[in-house]
N, C-alpha and C. Protein backbone atom coordinates (compact mmCIF):
# COMPACT_ATOMS: atom_id res chain seq x y z
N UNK A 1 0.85 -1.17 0.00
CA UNK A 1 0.00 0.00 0.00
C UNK A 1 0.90 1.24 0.00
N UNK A 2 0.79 2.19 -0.87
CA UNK A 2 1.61 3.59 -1.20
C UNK A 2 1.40 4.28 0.30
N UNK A 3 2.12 5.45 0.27
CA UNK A 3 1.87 6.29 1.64
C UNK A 3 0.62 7.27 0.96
N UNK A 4 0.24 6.93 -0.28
CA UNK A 4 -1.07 7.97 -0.56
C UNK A 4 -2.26 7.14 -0.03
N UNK A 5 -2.51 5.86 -0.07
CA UNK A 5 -3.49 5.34 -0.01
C UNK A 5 -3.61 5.08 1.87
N UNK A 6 -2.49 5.27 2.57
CA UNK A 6 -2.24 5.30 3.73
C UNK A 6 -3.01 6.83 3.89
N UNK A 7 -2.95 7.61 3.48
CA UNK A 7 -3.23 8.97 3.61
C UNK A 7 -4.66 8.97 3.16
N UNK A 8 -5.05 8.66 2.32
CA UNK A 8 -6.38 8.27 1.52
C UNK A 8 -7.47 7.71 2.79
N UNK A 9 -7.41 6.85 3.01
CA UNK A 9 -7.65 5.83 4.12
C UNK A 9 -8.14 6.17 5.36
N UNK A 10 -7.10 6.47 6.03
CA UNK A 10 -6.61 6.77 7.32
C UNK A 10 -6.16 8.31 7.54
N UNK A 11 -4.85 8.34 7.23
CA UNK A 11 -4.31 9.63 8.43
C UNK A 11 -4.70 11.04 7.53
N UNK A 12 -5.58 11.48 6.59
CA UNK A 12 -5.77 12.56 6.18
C UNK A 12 -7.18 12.68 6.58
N UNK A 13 -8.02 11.68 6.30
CA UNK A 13 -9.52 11.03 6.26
C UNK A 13 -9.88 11.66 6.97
N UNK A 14 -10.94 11.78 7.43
CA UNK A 14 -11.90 12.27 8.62
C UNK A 14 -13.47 12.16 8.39
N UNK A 15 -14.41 12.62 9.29
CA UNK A 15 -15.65 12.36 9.17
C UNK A 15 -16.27 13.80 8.56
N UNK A 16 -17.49 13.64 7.49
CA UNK A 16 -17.34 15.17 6.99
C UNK A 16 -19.13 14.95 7.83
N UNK A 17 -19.31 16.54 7.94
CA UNK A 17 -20.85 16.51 8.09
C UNK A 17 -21.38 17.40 6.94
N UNK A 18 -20.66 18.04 6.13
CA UNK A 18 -21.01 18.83 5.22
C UNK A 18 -20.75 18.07 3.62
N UNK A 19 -21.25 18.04 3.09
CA UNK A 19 -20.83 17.51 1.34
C UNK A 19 -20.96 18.45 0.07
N UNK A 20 -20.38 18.64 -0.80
CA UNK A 20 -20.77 19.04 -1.88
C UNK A 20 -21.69 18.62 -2.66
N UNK A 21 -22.63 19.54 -3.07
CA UNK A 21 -23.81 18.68 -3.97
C UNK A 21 -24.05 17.81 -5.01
N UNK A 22 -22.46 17.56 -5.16
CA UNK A 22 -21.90 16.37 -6.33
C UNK A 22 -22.57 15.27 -6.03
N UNK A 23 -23.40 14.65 -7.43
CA UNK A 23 -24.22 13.51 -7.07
C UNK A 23 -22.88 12.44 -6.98
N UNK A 24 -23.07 11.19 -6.51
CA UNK A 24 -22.57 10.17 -6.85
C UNK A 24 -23.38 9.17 -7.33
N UNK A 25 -22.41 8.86 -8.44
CA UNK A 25 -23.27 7.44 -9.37
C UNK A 25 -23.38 6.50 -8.74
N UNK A 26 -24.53 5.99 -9.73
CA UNK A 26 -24.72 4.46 -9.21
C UNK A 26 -23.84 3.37 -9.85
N UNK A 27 -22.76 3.77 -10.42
CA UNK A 27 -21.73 3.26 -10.92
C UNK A 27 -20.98 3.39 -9.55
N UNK A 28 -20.46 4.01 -9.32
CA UNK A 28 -19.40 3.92 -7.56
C UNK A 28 -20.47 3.52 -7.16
N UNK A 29 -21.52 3.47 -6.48
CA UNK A 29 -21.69 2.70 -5.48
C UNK A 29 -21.69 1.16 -5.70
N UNK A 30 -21.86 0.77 -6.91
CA UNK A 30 -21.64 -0.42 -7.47
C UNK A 30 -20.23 -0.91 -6.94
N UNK A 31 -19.26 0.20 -7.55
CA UNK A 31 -17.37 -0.24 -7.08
C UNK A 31 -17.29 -0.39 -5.34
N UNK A 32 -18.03 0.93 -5.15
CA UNK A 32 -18.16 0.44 -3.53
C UNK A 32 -18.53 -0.40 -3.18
N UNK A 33 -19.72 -1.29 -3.23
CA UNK A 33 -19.81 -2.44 -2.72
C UNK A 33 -18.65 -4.04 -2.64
N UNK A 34 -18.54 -3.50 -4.51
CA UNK A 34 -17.47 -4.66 -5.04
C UNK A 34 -15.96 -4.35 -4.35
N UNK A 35 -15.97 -3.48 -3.78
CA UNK A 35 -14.71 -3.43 -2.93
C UNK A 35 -14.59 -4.30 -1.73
N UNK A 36 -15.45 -3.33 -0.80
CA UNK A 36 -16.34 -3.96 0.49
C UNK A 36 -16.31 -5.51 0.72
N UNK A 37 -16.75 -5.68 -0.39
CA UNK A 37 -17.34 -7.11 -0.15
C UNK A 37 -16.46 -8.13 0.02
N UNK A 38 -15.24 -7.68 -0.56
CA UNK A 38 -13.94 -8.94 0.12
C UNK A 38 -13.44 -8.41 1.85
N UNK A 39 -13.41 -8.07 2.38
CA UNK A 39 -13.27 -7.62 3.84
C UNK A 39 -13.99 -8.76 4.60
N UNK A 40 -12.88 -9.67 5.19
CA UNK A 40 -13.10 -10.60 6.18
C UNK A 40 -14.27 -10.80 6.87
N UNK A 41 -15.17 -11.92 7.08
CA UNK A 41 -16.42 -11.87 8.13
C UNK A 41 -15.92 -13.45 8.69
N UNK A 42 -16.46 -13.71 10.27
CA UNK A 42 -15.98 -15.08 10.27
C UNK A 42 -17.22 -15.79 9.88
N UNK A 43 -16.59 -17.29 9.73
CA UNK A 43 -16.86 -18.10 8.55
C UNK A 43 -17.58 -17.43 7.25
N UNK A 44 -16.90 -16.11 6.64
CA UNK A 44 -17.47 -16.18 5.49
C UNK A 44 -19.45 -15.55 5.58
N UNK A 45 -19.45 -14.97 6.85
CA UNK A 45 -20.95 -15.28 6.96
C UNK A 45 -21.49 -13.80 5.77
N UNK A 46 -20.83 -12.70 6.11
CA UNK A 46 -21.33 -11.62 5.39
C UNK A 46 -22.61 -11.10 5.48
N UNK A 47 -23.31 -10.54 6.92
CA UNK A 47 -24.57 -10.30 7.22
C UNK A 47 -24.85 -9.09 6.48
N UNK A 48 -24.01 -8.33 6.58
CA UNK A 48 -23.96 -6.99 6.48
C UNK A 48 -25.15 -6.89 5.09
N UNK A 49 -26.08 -5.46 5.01
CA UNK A 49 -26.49 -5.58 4.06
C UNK A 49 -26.39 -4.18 4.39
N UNK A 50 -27.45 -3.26 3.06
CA UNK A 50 -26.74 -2.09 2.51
C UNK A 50 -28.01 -1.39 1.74
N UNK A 51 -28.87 -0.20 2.78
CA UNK A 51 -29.51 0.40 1.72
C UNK A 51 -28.66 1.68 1.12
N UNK A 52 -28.67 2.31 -0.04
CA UNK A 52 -28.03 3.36 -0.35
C UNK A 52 -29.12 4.35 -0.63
N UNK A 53 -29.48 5.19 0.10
CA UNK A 53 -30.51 6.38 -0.06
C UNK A 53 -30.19 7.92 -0.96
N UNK A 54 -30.77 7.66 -2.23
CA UNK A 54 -30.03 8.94 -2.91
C UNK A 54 -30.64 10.10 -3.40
N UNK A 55 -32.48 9.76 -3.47
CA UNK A 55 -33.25 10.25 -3.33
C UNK A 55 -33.61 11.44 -2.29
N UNK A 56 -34.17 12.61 -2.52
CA UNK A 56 -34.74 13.17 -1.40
C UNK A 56 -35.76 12.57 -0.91
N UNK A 57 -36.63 12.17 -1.53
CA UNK A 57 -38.01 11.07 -1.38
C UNK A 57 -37.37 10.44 -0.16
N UNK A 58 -36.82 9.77 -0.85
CA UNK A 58 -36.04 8.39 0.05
C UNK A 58 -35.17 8.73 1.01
N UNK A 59 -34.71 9.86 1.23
CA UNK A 59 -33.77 10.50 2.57
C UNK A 59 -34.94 11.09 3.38
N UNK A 60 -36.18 11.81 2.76
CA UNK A 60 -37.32 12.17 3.60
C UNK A 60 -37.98 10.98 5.20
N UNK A 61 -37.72 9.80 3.82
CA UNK A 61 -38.74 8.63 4.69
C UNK A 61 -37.61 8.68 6.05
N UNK A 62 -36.68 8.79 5.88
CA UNK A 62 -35.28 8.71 6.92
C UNK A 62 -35.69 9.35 8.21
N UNK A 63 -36.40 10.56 7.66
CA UNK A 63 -35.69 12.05 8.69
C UNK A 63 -36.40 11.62 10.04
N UNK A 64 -37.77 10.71 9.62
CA UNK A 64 -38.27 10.55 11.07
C UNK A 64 -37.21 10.39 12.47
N UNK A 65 -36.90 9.36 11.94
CA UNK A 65 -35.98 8.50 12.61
C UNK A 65 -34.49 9.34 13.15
N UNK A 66 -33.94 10.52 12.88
CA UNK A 66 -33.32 11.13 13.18
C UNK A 66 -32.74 11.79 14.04
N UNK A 67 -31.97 11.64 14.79
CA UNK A 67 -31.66 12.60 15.81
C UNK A 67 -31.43 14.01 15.92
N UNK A 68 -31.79 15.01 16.08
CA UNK A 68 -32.10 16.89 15.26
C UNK A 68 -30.82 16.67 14.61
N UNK A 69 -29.78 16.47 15.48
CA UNK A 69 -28.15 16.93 15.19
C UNK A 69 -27.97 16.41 14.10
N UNK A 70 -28.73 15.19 13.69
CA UNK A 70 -27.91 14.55 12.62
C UNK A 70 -29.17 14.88 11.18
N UNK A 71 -30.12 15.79 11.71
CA UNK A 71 -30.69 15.81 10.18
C UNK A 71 -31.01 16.67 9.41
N UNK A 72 -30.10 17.70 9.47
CA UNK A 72 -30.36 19.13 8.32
C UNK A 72 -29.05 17.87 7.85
N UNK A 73 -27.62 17.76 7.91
CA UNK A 73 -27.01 17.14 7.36
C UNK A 73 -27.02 15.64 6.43
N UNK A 74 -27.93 15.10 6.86
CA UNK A 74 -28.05 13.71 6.53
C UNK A 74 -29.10 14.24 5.20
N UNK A 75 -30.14 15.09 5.28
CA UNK A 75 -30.96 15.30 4.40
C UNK A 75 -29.97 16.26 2.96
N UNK A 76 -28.68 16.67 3.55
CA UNK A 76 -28.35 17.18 2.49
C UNK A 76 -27.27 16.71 1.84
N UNK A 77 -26.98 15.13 2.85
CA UNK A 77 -25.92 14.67 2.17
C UNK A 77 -25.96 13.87 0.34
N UNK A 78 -25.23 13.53 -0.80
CA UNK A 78 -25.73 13.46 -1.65
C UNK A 78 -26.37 11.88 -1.61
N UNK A 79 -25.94 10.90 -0.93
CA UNK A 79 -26.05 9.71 -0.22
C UNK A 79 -26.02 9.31 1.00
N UNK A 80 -27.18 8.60 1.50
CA UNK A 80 -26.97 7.98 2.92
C UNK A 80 -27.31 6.36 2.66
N UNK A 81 -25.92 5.89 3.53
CA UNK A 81 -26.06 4.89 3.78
C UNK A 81 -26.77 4.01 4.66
N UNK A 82 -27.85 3.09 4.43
CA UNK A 82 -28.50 1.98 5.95
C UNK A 82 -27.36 1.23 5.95
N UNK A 83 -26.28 1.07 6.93
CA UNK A 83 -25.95 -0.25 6.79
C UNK A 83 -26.39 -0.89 8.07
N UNK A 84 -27.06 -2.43 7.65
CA UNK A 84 -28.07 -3.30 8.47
C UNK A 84 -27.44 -4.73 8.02
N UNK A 85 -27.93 -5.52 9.40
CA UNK A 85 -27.57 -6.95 9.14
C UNK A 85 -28.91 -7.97 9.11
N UNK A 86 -28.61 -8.85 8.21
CA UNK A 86 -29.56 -9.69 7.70
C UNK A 86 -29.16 -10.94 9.17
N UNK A 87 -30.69 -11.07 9.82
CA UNK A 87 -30.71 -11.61 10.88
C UNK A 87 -30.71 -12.89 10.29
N UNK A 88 -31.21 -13.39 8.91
CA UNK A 88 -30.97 -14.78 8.57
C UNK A 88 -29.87 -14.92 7.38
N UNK A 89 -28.69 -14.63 8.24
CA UNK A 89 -27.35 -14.65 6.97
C UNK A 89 -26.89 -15.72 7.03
N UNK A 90 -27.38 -16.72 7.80
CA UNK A 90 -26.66 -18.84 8.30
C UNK A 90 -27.10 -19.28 6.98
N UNK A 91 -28.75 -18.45 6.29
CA UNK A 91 -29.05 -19.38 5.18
C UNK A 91 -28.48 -19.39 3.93
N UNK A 92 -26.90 -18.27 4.10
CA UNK A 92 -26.30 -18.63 3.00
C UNK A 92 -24.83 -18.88 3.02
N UNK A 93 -24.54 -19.81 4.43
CA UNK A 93 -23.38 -20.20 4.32
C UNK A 93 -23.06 -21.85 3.74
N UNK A 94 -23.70 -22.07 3.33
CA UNK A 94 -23.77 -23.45 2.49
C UNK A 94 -23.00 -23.37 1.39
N UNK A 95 -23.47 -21.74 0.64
CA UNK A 95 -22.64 -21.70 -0.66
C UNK A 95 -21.47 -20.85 -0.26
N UNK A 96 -21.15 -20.19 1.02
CA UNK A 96 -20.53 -18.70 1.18
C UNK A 96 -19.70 -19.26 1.86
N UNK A 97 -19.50 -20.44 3.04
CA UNK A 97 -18.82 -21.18 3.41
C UNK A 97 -18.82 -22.90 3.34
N UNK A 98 -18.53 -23.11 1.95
CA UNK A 98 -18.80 -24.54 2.04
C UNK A 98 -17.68 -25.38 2.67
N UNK A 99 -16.48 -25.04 3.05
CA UNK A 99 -15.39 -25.69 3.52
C UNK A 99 -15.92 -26.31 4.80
N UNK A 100 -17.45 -25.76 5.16
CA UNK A 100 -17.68 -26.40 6.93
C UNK A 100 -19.38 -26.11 6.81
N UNK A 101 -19.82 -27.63 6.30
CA UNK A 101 -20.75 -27.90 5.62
C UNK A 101 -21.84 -27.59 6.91
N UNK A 102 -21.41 -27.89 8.31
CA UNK A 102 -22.39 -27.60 8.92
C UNK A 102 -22.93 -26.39 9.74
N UNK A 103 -22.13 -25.69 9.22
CA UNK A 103 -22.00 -23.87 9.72
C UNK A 103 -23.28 -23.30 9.97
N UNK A 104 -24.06 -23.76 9.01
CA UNK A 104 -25.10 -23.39 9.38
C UNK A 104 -26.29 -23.46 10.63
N UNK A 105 -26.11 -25.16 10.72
CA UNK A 105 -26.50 -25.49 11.93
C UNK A 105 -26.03 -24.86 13.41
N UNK A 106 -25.10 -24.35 13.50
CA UNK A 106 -24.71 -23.52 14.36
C UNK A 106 -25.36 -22.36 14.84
N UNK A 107 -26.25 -22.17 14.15
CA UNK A 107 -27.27 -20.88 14.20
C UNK A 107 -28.43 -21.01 14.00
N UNK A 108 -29.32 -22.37 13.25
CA UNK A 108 -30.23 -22.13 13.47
C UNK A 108 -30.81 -22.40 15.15
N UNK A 109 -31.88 -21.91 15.79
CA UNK A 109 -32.02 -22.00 16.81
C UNK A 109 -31.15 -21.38 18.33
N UNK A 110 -30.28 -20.69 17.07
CA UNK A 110 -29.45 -20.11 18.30
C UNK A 110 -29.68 -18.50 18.03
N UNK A 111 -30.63 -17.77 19.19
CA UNK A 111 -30.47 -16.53 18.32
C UNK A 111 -29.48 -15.46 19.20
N UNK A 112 -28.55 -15.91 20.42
CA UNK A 112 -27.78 -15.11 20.76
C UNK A 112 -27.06 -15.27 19.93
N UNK A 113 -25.86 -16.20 19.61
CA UNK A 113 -25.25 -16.21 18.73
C UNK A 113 -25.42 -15.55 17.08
N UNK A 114 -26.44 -15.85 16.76
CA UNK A 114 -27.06 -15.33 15.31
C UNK A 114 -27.25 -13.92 15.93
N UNK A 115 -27.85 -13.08 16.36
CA UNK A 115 -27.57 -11.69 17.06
C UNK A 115 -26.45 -11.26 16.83
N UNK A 116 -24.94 -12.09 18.05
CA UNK A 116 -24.06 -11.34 18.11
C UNK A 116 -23.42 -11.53 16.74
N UNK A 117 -23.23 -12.51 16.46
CA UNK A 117 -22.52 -12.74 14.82
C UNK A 117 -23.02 -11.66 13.80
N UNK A 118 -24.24 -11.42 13.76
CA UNK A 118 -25.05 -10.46 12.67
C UNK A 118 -24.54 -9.25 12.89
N UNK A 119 -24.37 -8.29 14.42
CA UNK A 119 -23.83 -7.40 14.84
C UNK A 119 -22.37 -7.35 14.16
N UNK A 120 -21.84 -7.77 15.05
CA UNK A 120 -20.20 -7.66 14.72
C UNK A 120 -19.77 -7.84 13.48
N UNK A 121 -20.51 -8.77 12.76
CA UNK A 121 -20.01 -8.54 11.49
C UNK A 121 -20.02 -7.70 10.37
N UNK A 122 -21.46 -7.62 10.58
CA UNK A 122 -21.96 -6.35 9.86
C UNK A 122 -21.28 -5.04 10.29
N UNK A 123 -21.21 -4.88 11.44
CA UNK A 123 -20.32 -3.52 11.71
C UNK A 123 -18.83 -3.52 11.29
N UNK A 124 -18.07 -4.77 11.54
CA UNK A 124 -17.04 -4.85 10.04
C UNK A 124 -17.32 -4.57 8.86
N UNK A 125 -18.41 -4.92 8.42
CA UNK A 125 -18.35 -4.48 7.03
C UNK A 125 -19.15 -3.33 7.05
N UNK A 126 -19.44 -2.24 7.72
CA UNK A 126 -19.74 -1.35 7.96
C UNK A 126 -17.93 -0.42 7.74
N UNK A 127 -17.40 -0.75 8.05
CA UNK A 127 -16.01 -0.41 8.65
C UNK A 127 -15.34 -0.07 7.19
N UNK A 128 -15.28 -1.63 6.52
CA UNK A 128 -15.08 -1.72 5.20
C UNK A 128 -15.68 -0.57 4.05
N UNK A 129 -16.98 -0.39 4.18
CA UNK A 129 -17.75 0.63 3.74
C UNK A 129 -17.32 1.54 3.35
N UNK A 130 -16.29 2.33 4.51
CA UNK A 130 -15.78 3.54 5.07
C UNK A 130 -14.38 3.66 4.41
N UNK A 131 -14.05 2.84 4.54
CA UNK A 131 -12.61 2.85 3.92
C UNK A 131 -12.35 2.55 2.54
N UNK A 132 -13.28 1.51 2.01
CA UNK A 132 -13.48 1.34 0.23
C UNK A 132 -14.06 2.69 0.01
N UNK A 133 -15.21 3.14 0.48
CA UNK A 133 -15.32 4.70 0.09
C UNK A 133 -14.13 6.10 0.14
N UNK A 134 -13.47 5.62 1.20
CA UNK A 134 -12.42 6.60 1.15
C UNK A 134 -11.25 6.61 -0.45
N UNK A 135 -11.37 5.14 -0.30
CA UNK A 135 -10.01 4.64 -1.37
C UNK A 135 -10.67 5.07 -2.93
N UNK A 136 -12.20 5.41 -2.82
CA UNK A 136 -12.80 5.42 -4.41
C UNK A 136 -12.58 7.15 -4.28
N UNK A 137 -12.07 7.72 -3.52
CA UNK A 137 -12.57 9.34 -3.69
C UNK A 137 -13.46 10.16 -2.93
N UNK A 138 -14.35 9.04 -2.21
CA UNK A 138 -15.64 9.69 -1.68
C UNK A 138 -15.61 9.75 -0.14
N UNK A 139 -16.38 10.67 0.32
CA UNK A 139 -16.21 11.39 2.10
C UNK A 139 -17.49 10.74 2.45
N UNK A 140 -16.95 10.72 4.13
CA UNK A 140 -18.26 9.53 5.05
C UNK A 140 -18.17 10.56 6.41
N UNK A 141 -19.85 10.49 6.43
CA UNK A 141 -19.86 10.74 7.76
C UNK A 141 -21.09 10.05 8.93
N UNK A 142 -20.18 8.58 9.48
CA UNK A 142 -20.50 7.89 9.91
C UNK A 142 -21.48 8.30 11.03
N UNK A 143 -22.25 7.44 11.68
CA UNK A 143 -23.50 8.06 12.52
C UNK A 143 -24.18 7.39 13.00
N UNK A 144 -24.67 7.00 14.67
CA UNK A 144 -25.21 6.58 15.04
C UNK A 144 -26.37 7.13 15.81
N UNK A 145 -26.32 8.34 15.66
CA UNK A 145 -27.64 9.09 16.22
C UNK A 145 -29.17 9.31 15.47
N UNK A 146 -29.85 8.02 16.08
CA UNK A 146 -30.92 8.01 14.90
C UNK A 146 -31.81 6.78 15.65
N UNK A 147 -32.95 6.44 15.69
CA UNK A 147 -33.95 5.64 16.28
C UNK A 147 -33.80 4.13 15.58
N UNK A 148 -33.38 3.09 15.59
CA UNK A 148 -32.92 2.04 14.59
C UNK A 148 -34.43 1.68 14.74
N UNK A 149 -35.73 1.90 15.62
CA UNK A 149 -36.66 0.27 15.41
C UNK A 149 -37.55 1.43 14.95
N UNK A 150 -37.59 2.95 14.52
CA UNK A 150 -38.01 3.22 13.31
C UNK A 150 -37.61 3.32 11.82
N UNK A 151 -36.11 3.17 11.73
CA UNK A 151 -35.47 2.79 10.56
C UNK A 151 -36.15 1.38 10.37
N UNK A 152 -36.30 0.30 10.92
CA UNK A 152 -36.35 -0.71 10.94
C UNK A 152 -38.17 -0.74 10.28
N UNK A 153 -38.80 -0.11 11.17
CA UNK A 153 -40.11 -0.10 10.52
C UNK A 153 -40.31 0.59 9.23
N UNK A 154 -39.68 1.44 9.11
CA UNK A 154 -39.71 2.16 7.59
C UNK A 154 -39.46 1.84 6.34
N UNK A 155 -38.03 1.02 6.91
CA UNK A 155 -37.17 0.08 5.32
C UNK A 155 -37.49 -1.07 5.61
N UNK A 156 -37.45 -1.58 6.86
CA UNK A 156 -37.39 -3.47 7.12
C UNK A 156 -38.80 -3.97 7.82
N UNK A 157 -39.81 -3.61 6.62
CA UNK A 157 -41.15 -3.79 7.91
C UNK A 157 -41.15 -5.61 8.21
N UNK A 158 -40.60 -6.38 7.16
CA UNK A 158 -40.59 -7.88 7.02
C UNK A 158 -39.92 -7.92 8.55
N UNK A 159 -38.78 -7.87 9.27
CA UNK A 159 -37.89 -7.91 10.31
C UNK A 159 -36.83 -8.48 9.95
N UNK A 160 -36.52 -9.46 8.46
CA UNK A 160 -35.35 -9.82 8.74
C UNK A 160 -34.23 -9.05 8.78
N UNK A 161 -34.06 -7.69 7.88
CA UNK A 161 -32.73 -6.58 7.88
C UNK A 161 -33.12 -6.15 9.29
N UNK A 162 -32.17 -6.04 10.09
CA UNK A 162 -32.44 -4.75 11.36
C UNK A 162 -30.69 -3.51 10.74
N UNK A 163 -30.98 -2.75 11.05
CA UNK A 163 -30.78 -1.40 10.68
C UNK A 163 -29.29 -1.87 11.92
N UNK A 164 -27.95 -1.17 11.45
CA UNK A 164 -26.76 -1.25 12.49
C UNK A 164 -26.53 0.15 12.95
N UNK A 165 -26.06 0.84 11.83
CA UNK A 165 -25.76 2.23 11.46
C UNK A 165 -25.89 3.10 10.59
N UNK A 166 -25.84 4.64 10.52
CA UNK A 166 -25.69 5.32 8.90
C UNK A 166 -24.68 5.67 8.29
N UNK A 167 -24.20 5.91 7.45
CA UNK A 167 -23.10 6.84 6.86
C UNK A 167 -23.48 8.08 5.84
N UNK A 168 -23.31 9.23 5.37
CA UNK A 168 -23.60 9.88 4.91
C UNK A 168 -21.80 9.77 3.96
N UNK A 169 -22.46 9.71 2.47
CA UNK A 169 -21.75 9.93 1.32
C UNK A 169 -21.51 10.74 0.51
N UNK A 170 -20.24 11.60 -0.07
CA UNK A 170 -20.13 12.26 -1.14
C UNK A 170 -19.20 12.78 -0.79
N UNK A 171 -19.15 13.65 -1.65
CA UNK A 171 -17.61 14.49 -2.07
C UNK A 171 -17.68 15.98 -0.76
N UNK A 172 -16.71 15.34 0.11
CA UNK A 172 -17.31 16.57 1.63
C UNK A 172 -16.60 18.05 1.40
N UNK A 173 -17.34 18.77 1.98
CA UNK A 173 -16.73 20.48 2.31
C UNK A 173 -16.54 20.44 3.27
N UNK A 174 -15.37 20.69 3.58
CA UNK A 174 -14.26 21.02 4.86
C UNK A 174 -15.15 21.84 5.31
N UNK A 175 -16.23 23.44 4.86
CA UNK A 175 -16.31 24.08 5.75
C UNK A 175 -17.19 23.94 6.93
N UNK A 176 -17.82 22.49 7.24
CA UNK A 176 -18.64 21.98 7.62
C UNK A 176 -18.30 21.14 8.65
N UNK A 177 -16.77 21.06 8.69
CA UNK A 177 -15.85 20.22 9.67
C UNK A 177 -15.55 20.99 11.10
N UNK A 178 -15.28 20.25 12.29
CA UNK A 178 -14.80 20.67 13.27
C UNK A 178 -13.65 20.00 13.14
N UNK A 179 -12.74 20.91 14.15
CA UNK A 179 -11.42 20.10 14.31
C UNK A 179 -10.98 18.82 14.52
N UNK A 180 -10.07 18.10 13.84
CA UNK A 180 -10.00 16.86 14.05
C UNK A 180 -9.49 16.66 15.48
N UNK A 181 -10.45 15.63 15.80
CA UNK A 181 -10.13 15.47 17.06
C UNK A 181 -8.43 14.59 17.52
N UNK A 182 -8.54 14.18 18.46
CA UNK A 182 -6.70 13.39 18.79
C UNK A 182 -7.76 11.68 18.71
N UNK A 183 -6.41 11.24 18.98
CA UNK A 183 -6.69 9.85 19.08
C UNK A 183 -5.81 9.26 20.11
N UNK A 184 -6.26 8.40 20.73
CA UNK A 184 -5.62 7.95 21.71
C UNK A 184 -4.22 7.34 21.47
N UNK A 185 -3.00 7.56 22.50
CA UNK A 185 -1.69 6.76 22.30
C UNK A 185 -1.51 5.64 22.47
N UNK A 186 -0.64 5.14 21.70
CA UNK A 186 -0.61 3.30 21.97
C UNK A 186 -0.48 3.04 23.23
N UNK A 187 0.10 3.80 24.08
CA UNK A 187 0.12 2.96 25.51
C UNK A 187 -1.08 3.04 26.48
N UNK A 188 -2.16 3.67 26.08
CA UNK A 188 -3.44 4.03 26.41
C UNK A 188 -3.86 2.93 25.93
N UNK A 189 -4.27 2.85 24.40
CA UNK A 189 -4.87 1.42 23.81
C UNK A 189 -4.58 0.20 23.46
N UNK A 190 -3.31 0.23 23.82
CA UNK A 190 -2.44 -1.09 23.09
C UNK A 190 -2.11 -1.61 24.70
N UNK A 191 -2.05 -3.19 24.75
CA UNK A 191 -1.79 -3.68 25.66
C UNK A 191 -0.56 -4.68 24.58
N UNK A 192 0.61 -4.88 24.98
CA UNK A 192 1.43 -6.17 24.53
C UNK A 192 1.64 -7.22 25.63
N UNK A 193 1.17 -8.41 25.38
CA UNK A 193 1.69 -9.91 26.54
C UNK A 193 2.60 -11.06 25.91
């Protein structure tokens, strides 16, 4: 990896709340996904699923669900992301992990496990999201301030998607940024044994 894509990525990156009114295609979000989608899940499960809201229509149905702070911005971002996990993602590890034919059985009937697995993974590939978007050009401003079991009623009235988090997409304006904040030092977060 170059020190641009290190920079790309990571240490230039930041969260925007402001965007430029540059649409983004449905061509990148296409690359975005096809990026995403190789980013590790264990066994292969890949809950994560993915509405992309690009519409005002479709960012309207959103605003309910909103937290104030997060919705003059979210309504003006050029894309918002649902990313949500598919509570029945076991029913496709047959083809997604066939190396361990009985993977599946591991979950049906188990719904802590199927819970926490759906969570965590999906929020990896939530993660992924963020960073294949960074690497295509495009600014995120990730977000958890928002009502999930009215997202959930709005997009997922069936129940199987439940709603994880949002991201807001596009090409960001700095003037809309606060200072980047610090980040903690390795000897704060890093433990070595």
């Amino acid at each position: 990896m170059t020190n641009l894509a290190f920079e790309q990525a990571f240490l230039s990156a930041r969260t925007f709340n402001k965007f430029k009114p540059d649409a983004v295609s449905d061509e990148t979000l296409k690359q975005l996904y096809d990026l995403l989608k190789w980013g590790p899940t264990s066994l292969n499960a890949q809950p994560g699923r993915y509405v992309f809201l690009r519409t005002a229509q479709a960012k309207q149905r959103l605003k309910p669900a909103l937290s104030p702070g997060n919705a003059d911005k979210t309504m003006a971002a050029p894309v918002v992301a649902i990313v949500a996990m598919d509570t029945q993602f076991h029913e496709f590890l047959p083809a997604q992990f066939p190396a361990m034919p009985a993977a599946r059985g591991m979950f049906d009937g188990n719904a802590g496990l199927t819970q926490a697995t759906a969570f965590r993974n999906s929020s990896l590939q939530g993660a992924y999201l963020i960073v294949a978007a960074r690497l295509l050009g495009l600014d995120c401003g990730p977000m958890s301030g928002f009502d999930a079991a009215k997202v959930d009623a709005e997009f997922f009235p069936e129940g199987r998607w439940k709603s994880n988090f949002l991201v807001n997409l596009g090409y960001g304006d700095a003037s809309g940024n606060y200072p980047r904040g610090p980040r903690l030092p390795f000897e704060t977060a890093v433990q070595l044994l």
